[in-house]
Protein backbone atom coordinates (compact mmCIF):
# COMPACT_ATOMS: atom_id res chain seq x y z
CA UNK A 1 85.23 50.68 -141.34
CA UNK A 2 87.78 50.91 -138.31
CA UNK A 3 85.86 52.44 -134.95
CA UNK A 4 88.36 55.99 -133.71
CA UNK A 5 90.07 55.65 -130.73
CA UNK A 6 87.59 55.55 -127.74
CA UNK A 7 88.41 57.80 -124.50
CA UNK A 8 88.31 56.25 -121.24
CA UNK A 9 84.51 56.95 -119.96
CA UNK A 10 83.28 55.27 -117.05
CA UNK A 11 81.99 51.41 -117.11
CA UNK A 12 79.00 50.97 -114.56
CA UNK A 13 78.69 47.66 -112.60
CA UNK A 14 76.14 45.16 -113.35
CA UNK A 15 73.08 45.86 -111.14
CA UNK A 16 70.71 43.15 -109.25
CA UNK A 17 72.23 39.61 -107.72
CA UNK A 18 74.93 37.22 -109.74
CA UNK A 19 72.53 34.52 -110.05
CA UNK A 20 69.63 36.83 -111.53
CA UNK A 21 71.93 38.02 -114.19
CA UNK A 22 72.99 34.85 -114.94
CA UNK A 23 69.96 33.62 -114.91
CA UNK A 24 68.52 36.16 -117.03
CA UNK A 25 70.93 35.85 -119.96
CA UNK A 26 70.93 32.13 -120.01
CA UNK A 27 67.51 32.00 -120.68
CA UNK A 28 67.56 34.87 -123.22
CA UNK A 29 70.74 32.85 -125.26
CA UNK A 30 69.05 30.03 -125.01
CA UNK A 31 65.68 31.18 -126.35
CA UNK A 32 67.83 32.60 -129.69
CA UNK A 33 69.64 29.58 -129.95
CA UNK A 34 66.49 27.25 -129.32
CA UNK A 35 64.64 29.51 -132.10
CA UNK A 36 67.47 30.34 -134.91
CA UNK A 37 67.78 26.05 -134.91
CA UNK A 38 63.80 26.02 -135.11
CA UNK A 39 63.30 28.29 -137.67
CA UNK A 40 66.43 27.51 -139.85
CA UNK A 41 65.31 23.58 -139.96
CA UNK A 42 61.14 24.47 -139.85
CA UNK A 43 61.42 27.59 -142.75
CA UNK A 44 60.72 25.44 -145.87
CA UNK A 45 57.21 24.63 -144.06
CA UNK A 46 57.29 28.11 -142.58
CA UNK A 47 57.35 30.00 -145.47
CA UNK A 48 55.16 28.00 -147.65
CA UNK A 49 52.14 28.39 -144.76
CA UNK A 50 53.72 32.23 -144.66
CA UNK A 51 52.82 32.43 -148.84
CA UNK A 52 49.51 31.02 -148.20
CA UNK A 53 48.42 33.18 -145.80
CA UNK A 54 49.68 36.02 -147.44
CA UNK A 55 47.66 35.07 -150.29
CA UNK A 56 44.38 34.77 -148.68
CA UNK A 57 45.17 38.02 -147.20
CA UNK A 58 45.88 39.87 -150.20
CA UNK A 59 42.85 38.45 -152.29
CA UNK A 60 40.96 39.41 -149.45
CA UNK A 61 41.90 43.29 -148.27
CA UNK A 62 44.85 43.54 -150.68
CA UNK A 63 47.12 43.29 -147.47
CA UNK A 64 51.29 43.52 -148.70
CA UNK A 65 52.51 40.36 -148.54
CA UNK A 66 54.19 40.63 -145.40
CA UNK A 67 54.80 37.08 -143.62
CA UNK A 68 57.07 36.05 -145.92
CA UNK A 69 59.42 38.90 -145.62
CA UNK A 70 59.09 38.60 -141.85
CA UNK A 71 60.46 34.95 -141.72
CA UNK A 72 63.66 35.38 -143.44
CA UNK A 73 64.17 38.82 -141.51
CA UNK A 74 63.66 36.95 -138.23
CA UNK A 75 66.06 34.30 -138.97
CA UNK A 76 68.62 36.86 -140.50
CA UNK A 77 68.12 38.63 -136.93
CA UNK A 78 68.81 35.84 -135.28
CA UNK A 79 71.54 34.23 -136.98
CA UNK A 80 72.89 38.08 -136.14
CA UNK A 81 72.87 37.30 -132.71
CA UNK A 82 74.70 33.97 -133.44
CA UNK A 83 77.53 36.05 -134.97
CA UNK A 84 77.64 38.38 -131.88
CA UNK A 85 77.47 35.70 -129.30
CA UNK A 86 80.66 34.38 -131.37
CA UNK A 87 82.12 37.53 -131.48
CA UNK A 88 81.42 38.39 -127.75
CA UNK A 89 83.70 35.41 -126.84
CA UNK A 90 86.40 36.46 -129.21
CA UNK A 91 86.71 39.81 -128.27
CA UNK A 92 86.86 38.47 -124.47
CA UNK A 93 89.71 36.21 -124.99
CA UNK A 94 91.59 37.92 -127.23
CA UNK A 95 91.44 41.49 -125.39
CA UNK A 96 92.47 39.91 -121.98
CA UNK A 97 89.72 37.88 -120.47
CA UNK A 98 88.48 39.46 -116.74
CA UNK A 99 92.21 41.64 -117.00
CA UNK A 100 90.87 43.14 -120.23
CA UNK A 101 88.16 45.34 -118.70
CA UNK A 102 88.23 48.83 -119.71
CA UNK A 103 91.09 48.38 -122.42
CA UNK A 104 90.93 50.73 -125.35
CA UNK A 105 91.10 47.58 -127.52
CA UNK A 106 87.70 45.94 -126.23
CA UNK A 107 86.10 49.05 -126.15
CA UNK A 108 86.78 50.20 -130.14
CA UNK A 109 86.14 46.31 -130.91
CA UNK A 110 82.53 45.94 -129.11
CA UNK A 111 81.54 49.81 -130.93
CA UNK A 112 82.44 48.31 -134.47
CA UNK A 113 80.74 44.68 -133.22
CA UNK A 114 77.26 46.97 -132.29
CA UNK A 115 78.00 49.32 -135.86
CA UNK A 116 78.24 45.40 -137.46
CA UNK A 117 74.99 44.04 -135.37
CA UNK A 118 72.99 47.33 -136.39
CA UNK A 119 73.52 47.00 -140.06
CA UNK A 120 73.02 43.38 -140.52
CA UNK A 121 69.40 43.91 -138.91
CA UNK A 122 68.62 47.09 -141.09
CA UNK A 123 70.41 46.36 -143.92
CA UNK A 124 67.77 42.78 -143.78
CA UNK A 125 64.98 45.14 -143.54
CA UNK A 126 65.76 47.50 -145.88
CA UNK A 127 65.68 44.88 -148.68
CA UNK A 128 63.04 42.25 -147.47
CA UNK A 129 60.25 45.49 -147.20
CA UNK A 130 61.70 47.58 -149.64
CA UNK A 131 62.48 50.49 -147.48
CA UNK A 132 64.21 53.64 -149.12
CA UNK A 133 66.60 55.91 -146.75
CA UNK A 134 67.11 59.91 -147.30
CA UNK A 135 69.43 61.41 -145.10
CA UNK A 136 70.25 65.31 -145.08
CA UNK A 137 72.74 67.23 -142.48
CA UNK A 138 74.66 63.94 -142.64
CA UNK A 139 77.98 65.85 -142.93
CA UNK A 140 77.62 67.51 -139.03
CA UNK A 141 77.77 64.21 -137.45
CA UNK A 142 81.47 64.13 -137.50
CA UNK A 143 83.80 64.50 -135.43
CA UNK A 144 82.26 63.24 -132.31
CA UNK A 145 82.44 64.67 -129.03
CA UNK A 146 79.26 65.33 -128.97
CA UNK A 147 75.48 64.82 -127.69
CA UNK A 148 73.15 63.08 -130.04
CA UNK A 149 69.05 63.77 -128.94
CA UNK A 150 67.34 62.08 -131.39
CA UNK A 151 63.26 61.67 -131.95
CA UNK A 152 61.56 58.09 -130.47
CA UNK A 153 58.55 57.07 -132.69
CA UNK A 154 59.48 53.12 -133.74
CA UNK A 155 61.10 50.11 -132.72
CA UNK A 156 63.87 50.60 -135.93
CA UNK A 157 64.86 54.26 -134.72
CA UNK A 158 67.53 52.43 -132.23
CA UNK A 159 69.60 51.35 -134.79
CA UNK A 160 70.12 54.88 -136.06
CA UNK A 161 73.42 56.10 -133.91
CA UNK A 162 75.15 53.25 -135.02
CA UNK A 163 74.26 52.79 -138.60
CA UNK A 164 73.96 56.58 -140.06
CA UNK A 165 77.00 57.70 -137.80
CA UNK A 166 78.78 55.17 -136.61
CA UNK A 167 79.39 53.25 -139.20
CA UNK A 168 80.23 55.85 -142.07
CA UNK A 169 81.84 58.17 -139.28
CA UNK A 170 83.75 55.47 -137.20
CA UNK A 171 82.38 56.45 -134.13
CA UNK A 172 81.28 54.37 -131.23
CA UNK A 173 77.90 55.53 -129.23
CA UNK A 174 77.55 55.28 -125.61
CA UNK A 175 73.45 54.77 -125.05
CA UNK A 176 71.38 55.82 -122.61
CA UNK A 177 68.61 53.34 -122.58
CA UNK A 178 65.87 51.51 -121.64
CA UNK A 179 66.15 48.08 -119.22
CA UNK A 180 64.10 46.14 -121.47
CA UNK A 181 66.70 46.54 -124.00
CA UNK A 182 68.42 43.91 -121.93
CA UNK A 183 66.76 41.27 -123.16
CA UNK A 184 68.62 41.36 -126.22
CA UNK A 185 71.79 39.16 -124.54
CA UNK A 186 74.49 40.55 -126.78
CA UNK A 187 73.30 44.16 -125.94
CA UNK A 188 72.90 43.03 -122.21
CA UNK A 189 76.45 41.55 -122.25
CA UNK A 190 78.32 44.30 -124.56
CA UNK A 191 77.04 47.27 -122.81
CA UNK A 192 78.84 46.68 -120.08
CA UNK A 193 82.28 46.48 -121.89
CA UNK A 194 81.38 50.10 -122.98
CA UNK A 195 79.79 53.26 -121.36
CA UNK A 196 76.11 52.62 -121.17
CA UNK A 197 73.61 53.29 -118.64
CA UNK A 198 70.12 51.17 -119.03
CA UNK A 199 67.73 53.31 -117.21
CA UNK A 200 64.37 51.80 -115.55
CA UNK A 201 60.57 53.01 -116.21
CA UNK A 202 59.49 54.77 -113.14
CA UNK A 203 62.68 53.89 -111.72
CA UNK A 204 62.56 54.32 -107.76
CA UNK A 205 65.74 56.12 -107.50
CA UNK A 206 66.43 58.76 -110.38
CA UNK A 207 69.09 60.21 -108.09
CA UNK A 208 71.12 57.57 -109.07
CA UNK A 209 70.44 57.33 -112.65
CA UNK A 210 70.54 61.41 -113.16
CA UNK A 211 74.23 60.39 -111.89
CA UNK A 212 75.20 57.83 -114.01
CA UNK A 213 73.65 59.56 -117.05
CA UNK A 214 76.08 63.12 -116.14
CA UNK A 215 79.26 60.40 -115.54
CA UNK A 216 78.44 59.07 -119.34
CA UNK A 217 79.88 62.37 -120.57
CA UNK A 218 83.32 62.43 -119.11
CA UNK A 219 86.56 61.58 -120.93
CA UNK A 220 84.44 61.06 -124.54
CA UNK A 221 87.15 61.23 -127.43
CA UNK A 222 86.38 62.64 -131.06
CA UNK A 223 85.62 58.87 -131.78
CA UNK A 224 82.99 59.24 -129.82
CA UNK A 225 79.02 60.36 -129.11
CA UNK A 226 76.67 60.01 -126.45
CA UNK A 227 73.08 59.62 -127.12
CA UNK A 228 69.78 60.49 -125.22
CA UNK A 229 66.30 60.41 -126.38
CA UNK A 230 64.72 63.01 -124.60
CA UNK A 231 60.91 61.81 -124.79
CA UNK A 232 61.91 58.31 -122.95
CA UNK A 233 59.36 56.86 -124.94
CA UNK A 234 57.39 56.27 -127.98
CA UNK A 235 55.12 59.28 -128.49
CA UNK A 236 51.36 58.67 -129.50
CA UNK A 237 48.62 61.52 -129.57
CA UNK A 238 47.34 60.52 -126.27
CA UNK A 239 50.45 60.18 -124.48
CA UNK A 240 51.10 63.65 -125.60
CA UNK A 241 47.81 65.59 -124.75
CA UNK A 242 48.83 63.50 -121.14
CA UNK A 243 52.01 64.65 -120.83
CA UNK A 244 51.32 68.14 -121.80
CA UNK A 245 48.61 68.12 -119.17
CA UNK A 246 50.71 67.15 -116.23
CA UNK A 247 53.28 69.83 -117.22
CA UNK A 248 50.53 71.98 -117.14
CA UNK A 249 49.64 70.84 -113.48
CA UNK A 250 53.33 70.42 -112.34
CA UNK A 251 55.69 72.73 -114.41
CA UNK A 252 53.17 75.65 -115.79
CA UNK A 253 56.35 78.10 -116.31
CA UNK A 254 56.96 75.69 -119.38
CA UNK A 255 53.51 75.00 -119.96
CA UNK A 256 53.39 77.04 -122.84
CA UNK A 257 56.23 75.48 -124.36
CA UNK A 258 55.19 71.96 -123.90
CA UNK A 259 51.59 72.74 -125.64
CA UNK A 260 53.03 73.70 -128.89
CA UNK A 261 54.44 70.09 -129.27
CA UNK A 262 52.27 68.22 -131.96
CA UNK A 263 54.15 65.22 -133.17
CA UNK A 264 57.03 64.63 -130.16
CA UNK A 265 56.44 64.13 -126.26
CA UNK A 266 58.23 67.00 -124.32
CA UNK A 267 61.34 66.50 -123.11
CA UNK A 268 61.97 64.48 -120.15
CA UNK A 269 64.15 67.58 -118.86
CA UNK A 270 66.06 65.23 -116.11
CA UNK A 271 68.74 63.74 -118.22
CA UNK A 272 68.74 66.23 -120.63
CA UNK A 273 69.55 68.90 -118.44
CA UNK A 274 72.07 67.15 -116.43
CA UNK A 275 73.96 66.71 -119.59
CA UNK A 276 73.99 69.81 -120.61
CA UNK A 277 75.19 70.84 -117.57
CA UNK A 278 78.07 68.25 -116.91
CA UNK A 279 79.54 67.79 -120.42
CA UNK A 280 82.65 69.42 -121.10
CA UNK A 281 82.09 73.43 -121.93
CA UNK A 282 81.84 73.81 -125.49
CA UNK A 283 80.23 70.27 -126.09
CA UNK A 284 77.89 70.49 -128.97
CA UNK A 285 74.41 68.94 -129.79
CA UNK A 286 72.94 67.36 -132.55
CA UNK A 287 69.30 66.59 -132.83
CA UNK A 288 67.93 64.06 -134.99
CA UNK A 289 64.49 64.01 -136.43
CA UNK A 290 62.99 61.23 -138.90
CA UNK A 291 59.46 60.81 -140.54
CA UNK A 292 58.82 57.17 -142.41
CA UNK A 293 58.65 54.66 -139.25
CA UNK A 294 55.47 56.18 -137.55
CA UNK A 295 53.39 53.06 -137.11
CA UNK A 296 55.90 50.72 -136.64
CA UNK A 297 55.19 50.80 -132.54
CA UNK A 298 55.17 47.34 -132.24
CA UNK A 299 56.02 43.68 -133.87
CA UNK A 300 51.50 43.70 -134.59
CA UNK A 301 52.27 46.91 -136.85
CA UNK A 302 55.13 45.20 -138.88
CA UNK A 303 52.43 42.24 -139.41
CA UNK A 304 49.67 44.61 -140.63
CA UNK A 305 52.18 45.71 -142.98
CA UNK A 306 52.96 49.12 -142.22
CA UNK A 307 56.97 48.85 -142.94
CA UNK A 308 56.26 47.60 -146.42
CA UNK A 309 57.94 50.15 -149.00
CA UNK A 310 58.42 53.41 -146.70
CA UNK A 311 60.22 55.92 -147.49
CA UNK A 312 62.59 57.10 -144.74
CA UNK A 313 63.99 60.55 -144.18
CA UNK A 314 66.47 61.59 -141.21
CA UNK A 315 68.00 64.91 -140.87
CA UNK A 316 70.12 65.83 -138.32
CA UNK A 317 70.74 69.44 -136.60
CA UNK A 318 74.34 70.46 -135.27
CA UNK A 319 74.54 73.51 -132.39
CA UNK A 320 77.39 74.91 -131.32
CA UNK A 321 77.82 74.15 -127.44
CA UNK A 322 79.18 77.45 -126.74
CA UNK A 323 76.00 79.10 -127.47
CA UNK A 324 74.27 77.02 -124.91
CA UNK A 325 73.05 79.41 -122.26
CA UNK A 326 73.57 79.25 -118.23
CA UNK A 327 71.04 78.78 -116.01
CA UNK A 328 68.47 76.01 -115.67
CA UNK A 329 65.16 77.88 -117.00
CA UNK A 330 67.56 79.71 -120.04
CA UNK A 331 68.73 76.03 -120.92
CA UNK A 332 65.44 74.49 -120.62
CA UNK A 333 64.02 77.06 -122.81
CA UNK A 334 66.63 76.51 -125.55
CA UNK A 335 66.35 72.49 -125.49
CA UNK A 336 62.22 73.42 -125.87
CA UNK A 337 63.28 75.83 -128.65
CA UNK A 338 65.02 73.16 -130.57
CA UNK A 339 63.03 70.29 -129.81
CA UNK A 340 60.05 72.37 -131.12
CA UNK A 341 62.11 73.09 -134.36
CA UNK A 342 62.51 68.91 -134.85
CA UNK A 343 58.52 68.96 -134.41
CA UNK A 344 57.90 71.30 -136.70
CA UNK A 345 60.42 70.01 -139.69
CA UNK A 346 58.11 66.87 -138.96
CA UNK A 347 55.27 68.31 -138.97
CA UNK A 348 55.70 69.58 -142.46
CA UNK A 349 57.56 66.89 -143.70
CA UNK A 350 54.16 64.42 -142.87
CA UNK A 351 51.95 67.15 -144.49
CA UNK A 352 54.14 66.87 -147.52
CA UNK A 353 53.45 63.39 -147.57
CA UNK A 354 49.70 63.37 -146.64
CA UNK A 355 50.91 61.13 -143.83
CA UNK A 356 49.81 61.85 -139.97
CA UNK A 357 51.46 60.23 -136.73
């Protein structure tokens, strides 16, 4: 797989002091390194307490055996993130060093190091838990150029940009997303050798962000996507009856439209709509819906053994961006229209399956 060419999108500046960054992913490569050494010399034991437990557990409530598929797939994560720390400093000597910022070169090499980082992980998962993958509409993700919106509902959905599109289409993603994600060192390092904008919860200044988020679509090549999730978090009935609630309060002209949402938070219409309005005219969107990882919240649900042996189905929806209407209230209508359409192919795609959120 060779990454297209990248265009020349804008790089954003590392935010807070030197020393806090510095700081911050010290401690972060340091807790990988410190655990992939622990893990790979304590597994033997690890596993073997892992089996017993597992045991127990499935004499007793018939649990999956899930701790040991978890230990190998942690250490296969992080010996992941030993490969990408190794790659990181390749790609930064051999692209320039500090006079290599920007260069086409580092930018196609750090896409196809993410496409690389985002298989190993799900590629570990897939086969330790026995997950099965459907995808349909897989043929309107190419060529890029264009804005991917794609359902929140698990802590594996992030990995789907790069491994259903990127890496059979070539193209490199530009993210817009969360701070926390930081945490993950390679991510917090790499993003910043290619468009990405890490936005905060309850950030005090959304001027700035709503800015950064328009910039991220200028100057995106056919080798390229951009992608959003419009909810801005992980849905869950309660934080949906909320949300539709303070849209009621706030926003009642789309009231209506945000109470016919049953499985997906409304839109957070902020980034969305600045998108809309600052990509290039003509830009299309493709939404992305999935059913088979609700559940999997947190690292607790892959514990109780929710992951084992799901069944995974993504289908993706291409619009023309020509037929995207002017106006804020027309566009916010049609991104309500479409967003309800992903609910609803959800919807009956977990009453197929007897499933619910």
């Amino acid at each position: 797989m060779r990454v297209q060419t990248p265009g020349r999108g804008p790089l954003f500046p590392d935010q807070g002091p030197l020393g806090a960054r510095i700081r911050r992913r010290v401690i972060g490569a340091t807790a990988e390194i410190t655990g992939f050494v622990l893990l790979t010399v304590l597994s033997p034991l690890l596993m073997l307490v892992g089996f017993i437990v597992d045991l127990v557990l499935w004499m007793k409530n018939r649990r999956p055996f899930v701790n040991i598929r978890v230990i190998p797939a942690v250490w296969w994560f992080l010996f992941g993130e030993m490969k990408a720390y190794l790659k990181l400093i390749f790609i930064y000597i051999f692209t320039g060093g500090p006079w290599g910022r920007g260069s086409i070169r580092r930018r196609r090499w750090i896409y196809a190091l993410r496409i690389a980082w985002a298989r190993n992980h799900l590629i570990a998962i897939r086969i330790l838990f026995g997950l099965k993958f459907e995808i349909e509409g897989g043929e309107v993700t190419g060529p890029g150029g264009y804005v991917l919106m794609p359902r929140h509902v698990s802590i594996l959905d992030n990995l789907i940009g790069d491994v259903f599109i990127g890496h059979p289409r070539g193209i490199g993603v530009r993210y817009v997303i969360k701070e926390e994600i930081r945490a993950l060192t390679p991510i917090d390092i790499g993003g910043r050798w290619i468009p990405t904008v890490f936005v905060k919860r309850g950030s005090l200044d959304p001027d700035t962000e709503i800015a950064a988020v328009r910039a991220l679509t200028h100057d995106m090549s056919e080798g390229e996507i951009m992608a959003i999730y419009p909810e801005g978090t992980r849905p869950t009935p309660r934080k949906i009856a909320r949300a539709q609630e303070v849209i009621s309060e706030k926003q009642p002209e789309i009231a209506p439209l945000a109470a016919r949402l049953k499985h997906l938070l409304p839109p957070r219409l902020g980034g969305p709509l600045a998108i809309l309005d600052e990509a290039s005219a003509g830009t299309d969107i493709v939404f992305c819906g999935h059913v088979g990882f609700e559940g999997i919240r947190t690292v607790g649900d892959v514990f109780a053994g929710v992951l084992v042996g799901r069944q995974i189905k993504i289908r993706f929806w291409r619009f023309d961006g020509r037929e995207i209407p002017e106006g804020e209230m027309a566009r916010t209508e049609w991104l309500y229209d479409k967003w309800q359409m992903v609910d609803d192919w959800v919807g009956a795609e977990l009453d197929a399956r007897g499933e619910t959120d």
